[in-house]
Protein backbone atom coordinates (compact mmCIF):
# COMPACT_ATOMS: atom_id res chain seq x y z
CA UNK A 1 276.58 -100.11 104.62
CA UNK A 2 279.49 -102.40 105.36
CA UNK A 3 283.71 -101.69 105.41
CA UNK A 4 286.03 -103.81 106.42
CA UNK A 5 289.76 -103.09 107.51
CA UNK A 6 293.14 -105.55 106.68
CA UNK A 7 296.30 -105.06 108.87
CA UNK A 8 298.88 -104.60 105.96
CA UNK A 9 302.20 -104.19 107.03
CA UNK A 10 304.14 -101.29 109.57
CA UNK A 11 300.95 -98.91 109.54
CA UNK A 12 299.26 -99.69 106.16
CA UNK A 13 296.28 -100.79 105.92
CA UNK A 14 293.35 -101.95 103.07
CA UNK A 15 290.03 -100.67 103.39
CA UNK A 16 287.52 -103.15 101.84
CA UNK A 17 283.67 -102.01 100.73
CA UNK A 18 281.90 -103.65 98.38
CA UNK A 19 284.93 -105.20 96.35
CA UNK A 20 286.92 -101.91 96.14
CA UNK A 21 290.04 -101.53 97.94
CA UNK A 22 291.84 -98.38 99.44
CA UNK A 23 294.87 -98.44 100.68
CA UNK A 24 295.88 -96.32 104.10
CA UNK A 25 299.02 -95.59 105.25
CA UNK A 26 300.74 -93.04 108.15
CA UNK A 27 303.00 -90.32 107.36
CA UNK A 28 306.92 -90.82 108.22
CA UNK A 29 308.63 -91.97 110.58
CA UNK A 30 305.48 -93.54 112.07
CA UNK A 31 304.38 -95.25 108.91
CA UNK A 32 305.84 -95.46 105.13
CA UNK A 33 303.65 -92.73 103.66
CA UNK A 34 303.11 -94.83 100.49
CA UNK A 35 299.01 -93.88 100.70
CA UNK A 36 296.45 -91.51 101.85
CA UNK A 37 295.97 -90.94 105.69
CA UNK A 38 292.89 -91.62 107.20
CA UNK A 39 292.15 -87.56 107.73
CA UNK A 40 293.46 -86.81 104.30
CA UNK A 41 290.67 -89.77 102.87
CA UNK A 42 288.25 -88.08 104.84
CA UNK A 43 288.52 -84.75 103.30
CA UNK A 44 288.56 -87.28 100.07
CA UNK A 45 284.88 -88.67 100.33
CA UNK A 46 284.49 -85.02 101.43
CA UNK A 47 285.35 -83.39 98.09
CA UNK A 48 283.57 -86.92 96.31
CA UNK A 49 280.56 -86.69 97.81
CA UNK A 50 280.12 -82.95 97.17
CA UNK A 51 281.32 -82.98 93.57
CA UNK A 52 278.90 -86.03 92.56
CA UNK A 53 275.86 -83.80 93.67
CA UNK A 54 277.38 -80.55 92.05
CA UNK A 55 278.08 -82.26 88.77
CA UNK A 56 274.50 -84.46 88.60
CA UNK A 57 272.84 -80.98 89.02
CA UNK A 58 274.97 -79.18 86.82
CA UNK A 59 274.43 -81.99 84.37
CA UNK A 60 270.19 -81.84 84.59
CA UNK A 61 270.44 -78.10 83.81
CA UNK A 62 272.25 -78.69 80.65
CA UNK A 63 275.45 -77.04 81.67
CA UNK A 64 278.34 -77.95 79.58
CA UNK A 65 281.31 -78.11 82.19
CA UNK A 66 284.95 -78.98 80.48
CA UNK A 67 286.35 -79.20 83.47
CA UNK A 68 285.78 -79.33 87.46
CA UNK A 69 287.45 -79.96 90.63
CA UNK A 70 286.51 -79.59 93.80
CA UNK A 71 289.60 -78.88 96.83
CA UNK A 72 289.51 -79.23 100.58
CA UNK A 73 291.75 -77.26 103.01
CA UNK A 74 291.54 -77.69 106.45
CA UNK A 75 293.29 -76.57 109.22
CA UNK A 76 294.29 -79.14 112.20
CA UNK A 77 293.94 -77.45 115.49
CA UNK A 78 297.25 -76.61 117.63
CA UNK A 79 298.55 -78.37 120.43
CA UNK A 80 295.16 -80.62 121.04
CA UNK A 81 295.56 -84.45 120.79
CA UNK A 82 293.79 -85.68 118.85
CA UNK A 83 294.49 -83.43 116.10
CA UNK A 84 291.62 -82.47 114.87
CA UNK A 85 290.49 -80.05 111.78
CA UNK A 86 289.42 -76.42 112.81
CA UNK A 87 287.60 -76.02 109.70
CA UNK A 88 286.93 -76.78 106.27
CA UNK A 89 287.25 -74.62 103.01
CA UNK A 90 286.05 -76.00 99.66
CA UNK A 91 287.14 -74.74 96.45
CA UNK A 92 284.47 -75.84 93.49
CA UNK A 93 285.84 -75.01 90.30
CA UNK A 94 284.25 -75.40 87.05
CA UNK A 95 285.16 -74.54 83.42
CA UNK A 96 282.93 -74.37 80.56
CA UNK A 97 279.62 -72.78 79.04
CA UNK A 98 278.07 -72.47 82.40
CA UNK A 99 275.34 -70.07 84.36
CA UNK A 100 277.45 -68.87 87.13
CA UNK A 101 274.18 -68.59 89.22
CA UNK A 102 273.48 -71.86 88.30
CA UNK A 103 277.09 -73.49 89.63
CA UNK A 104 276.19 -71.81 93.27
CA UNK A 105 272.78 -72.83 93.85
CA UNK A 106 274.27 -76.47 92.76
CA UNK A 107 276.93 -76.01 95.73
CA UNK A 108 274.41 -74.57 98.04
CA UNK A 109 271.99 -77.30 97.29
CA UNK A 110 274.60 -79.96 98.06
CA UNK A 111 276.24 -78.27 101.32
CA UNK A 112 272.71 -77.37 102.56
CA UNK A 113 270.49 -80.73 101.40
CA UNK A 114 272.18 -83.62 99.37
CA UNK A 115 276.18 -83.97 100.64
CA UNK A 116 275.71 -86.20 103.70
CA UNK A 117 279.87 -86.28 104.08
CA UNK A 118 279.12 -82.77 104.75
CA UNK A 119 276.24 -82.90 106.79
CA UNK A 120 278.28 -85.23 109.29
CA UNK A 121 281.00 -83.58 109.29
CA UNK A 122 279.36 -80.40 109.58
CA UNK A 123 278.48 -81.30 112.96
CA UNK A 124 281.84 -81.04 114.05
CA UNK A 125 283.52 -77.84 112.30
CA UNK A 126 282.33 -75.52 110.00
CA UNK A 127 282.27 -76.14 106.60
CA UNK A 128 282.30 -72.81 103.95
CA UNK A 129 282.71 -73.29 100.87
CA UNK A 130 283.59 -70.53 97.42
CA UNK A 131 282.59 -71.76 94.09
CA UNK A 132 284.58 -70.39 90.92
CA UNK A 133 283.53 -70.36 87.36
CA UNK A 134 286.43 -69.86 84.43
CA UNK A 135 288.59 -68.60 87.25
CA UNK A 136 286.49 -66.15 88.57
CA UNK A 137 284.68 -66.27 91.91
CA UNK A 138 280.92 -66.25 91.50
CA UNK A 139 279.87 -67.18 95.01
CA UNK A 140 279.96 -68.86 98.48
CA UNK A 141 278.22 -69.70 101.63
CA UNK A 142 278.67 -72.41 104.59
CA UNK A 143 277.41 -75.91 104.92
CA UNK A 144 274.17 -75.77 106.95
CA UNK A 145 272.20 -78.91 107.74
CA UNK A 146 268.31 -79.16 109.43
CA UNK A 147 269.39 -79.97 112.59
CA UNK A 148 267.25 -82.68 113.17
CA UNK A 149 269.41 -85.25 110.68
């Protein structure tokens, strides 16, 4: 695996993998705010990583999912440089003709074998994680890797 990083401008940068490009930027008055900060990209591949597994497994069990989203919260800690996040909350939510039981072993199976996002970042604060189906909750649990990753 290869990335590269491009001084922009100010604080902006381009992040370069494979022939893709994402641009960075700080929040105001340190930077322009005109992209995604690194922590808030982060919790990006976070909620990308986790959602590919959750909708290739919903997809081999047949489930017909209109619509799904996966959210990140997490919480920087107080007063300790660098700011860091406490925690992590993830928020799966899927719509459609689906097995509720079904959409939480998917989430399970990604924050406890597939998601490795998760399984790094799990190292470093908690990860839990509630999975919804047609707007009602149907389950959740915590990210929980074999230790010997």
């Amino acid at each position: 695996m290869h990335a590269k990083l491009i001084w922009k401008e100010n604080l902006q940068f381009t992040a370069e993998a494979d022939g893709h490009v994402v641009l960075m930027d700080a929040k105001p008055p340190v930077g322009q705010g005109k992209a995604q900060t690194p922590k808030q990209l982060l919790l990006a591949a976070l909620c990308g990583c986790t959602a590919m597994d959750v909708a290739s497994l919903m997809h081999k069990q047949h489930q017909d999912m209109k619509r799904f989203e996966v959210t990140a919260e997490a919480p920087v800690r107080e007063g300790v440089f660098p700011a860091v996040f406490s925690s992590v909350n993830l928020a799966f939510r899927i719509e459609g003709d689906v097995d509720p039981a079904l959409a939480v072993e998917a989430a399970r199976l990604s924050q406890t074998r597939f998601c490795a996002i998760s399984a790094m970042l799990s190292r470093a604060v908690p990860i839990r994680y509630q999975v919804f189906v047609n707007g009602a909750p149907v389950g959740s649990g915590e990210a929980q890797f074999a230790p010997d990753l």
